[in-house]
Protein backbone atom coordinates (compact mmCIF):
# COMPACT_ATOMS: atom_id res chain seq x y z
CA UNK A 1 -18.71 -11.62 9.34
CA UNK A 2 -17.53 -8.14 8.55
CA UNK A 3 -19.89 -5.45 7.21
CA UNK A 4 -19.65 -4.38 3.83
CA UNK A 5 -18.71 -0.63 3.18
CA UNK A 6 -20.84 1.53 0.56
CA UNK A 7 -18.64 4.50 -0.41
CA UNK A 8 -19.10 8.13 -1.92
CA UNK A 9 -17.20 9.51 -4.88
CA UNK A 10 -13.56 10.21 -4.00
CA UNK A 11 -11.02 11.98 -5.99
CA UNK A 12 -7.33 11.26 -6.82
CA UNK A 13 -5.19 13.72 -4.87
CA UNK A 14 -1.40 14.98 -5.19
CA UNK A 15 -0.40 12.30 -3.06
CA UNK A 16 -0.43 9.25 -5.29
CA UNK A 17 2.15 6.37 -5.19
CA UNK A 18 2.81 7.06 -9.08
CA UNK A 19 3.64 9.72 -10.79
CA UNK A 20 0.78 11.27 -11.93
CA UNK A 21 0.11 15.58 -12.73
CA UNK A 22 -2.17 16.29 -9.89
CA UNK A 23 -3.11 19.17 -11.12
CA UNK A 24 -4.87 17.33 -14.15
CA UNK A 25 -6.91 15.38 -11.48
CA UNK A 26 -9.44 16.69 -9.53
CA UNK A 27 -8.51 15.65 -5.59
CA UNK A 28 -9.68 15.12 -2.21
CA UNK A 29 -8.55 11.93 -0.83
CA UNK A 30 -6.46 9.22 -1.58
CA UNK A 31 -5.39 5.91 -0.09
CA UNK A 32 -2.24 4.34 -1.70
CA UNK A 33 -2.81 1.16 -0.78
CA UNK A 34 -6.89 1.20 -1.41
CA UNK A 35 -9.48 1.11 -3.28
CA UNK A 36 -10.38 4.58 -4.52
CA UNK A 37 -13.92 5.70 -6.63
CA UNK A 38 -12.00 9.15 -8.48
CA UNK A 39 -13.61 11.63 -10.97
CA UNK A 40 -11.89 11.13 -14.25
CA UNK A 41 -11.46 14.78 -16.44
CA UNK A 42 -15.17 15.41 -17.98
CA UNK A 43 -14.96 18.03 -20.49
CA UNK A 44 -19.28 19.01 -20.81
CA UNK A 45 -20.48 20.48 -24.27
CA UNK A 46 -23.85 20.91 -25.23
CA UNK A 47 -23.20 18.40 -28.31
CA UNK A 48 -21.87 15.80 -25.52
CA UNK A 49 -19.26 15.20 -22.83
CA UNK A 50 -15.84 14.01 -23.72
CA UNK A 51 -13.69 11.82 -21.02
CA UNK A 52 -10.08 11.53 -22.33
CA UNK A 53 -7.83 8.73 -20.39
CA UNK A 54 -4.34 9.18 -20.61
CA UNK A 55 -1.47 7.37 -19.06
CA UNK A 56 0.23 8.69 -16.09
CA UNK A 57 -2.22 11.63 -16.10
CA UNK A 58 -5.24 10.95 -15.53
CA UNK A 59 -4.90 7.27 -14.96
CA UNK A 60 -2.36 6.88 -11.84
CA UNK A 61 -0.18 4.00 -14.05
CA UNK A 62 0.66 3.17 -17.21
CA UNK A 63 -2.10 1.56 -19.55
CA UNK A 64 -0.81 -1.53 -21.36
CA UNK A 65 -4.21 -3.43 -21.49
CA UNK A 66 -8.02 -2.13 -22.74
CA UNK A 67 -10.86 -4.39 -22.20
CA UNK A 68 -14.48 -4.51 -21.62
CA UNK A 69 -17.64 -6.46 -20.40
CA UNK A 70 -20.99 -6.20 -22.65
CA UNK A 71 -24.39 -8.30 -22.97
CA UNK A 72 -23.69 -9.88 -19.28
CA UNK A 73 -27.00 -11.65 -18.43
CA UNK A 74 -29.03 -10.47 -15.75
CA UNK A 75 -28.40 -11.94 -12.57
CA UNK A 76 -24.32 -12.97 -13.77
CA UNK A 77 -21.75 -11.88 -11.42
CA UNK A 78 -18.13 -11.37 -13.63
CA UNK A 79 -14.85 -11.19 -11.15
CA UNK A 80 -14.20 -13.30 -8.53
CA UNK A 81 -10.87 -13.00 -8.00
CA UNK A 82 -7.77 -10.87 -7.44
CA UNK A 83 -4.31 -9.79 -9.08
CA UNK A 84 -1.00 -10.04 -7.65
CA UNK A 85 0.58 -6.96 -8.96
CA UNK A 86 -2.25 -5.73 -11.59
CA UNK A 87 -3.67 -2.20 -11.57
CA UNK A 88 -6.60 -1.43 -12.27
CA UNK A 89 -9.46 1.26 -12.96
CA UNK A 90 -12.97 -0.26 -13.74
CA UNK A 91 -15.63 2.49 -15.32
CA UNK A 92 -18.89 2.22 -16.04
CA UNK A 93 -19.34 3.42 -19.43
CA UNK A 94 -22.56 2.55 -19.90
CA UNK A 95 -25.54 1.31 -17.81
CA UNK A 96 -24.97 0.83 -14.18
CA UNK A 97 -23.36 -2.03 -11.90
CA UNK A 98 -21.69 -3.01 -8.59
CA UNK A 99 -18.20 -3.50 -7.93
CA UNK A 100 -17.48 -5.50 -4.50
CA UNK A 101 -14.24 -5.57 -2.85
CA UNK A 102 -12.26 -7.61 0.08
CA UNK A 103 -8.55 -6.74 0.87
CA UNK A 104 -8.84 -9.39 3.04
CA UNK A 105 -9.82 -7.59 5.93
CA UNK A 106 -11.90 -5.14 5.07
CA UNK A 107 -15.14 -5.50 2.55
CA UNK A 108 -16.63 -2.43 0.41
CA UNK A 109 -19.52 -1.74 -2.37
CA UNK A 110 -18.94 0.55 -5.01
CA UNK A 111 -22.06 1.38 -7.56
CA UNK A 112 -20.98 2.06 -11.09
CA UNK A 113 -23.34 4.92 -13.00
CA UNK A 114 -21.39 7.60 -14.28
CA UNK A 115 -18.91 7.11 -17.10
CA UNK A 116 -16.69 9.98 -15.74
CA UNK A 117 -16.45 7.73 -12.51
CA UNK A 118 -13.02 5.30 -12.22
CA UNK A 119 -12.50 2.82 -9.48
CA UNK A 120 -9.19 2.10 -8.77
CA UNK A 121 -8.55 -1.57 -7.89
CA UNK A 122 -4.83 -1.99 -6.13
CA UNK A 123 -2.76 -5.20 -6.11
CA UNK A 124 -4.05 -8.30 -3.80
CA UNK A 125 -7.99 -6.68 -4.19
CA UNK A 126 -10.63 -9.42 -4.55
CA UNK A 127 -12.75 -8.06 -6.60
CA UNK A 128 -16.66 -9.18 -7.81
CA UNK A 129 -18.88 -6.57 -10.49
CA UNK A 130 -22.60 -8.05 -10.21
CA UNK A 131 -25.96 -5.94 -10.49
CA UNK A 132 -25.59 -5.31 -13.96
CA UNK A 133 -28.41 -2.97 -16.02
CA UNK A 134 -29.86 -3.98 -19.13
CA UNK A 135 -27.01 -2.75 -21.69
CA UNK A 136 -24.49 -1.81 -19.43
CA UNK A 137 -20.41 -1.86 -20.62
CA UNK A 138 -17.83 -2.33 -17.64
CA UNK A 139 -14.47 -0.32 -19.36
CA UNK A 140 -11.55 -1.55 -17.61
CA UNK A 141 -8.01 0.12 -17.66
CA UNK A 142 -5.17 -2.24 -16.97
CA UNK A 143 -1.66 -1.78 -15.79
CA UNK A 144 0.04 -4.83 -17.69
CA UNK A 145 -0.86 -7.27 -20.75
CA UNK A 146 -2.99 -10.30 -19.28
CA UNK A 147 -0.77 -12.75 -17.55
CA UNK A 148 -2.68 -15.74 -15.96
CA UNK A 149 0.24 -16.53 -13.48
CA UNK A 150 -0.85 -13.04 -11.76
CA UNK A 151 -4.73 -14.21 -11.20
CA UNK A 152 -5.63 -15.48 -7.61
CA UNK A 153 -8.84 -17.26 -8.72
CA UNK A 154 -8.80 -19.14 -5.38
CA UNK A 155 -10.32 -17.31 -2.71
CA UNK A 156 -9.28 -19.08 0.44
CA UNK A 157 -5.28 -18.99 -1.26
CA UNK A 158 -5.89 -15.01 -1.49
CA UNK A 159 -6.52 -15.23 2.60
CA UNK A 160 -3.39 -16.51 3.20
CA UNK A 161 -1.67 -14.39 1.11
CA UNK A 162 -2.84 -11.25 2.48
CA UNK A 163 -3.00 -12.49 5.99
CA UNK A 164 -6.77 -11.77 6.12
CA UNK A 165 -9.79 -13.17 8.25
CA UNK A 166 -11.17 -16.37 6.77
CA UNK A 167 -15.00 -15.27 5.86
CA UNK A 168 -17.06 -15.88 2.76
CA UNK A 169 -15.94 -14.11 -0.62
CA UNK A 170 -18.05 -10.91 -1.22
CA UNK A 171 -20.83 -11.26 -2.84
């Protein structure tokens, strides 16, 4: 069974797949085809921070679906599956949680804590969020309007797509 991964806070850099201004991005590293934690444009003021999210500029694609997660139970996990051509940036914009994620070869842990903190979720990512704090909200940035036919809900279907190692789903 492979290890799981816990990673530090990466940045978005100049070398994106999309066209994004990398100058309005603060950068280090980038993997096209992974799963990146970035820091998303914090403006600080005494009176309270300010996080603006726009399209194409600070988000590497263009946002055509908002949602969120509130008032999960302890203990619930919310996820569990994976997108065939969805984008996505989860944030935690309130509270803390856990995001897991399998490419199908390759497992990682992400912890959620800082709302100027996005974690980019590629295409053909299973994905898992559980460990969630008392109060917590889960903002989530998506590339398209909700389409069920691009869910992979089935985890031993989103092996064979990806050609990955059959192992038990993240959790």
């Amino acid at each position: 069974m492979p290890s799981v991964k816990t990673h530090q806070t990466r940045s978005l850099t100049a070398r994106t797949p999309f066209n994004v201004h990398a100058s309005t991005i603060e950068s280090t590293q980038y993997q096209p085809q992974g799963v990146e934690l970035f820091t998303l444009p914090k403006i600080t003021d005494p009176r309270g921070n300010l996080t603006a999210l726009e399209s194409l500029i600070s988000v590497p694609f263009d946002i055509r679906r908002v949602f969120y997660l509130y008032d999960v139970p302890g203990g619930e996990t919310r996820g569990g599956h994976a997108h065939r051509q969805l984008h996505q940036i989860i944030i935690a914009a309130s509270g803390s949680f856990d995001v897991l994620v399998d490419n199908g070869h390759d497992r990682s842990h992400f912890s959620l804590n800082r709302a100027y903190l996005g974690l980019y979720i590629p295409p053909l990512t299973w994905q898992q969020l559980v460990n969630f704090s008392s109060g917590s909200v889960c903002l989530v940035l998506a590339s398209d309007l909700y389409q069920e036919q691009d869910y992979i809900r089935n985890y031993e279907e989103f092996l064979q797509i990806v050609g990955g190692r059959p192992h038990d789903p993240v959790s």
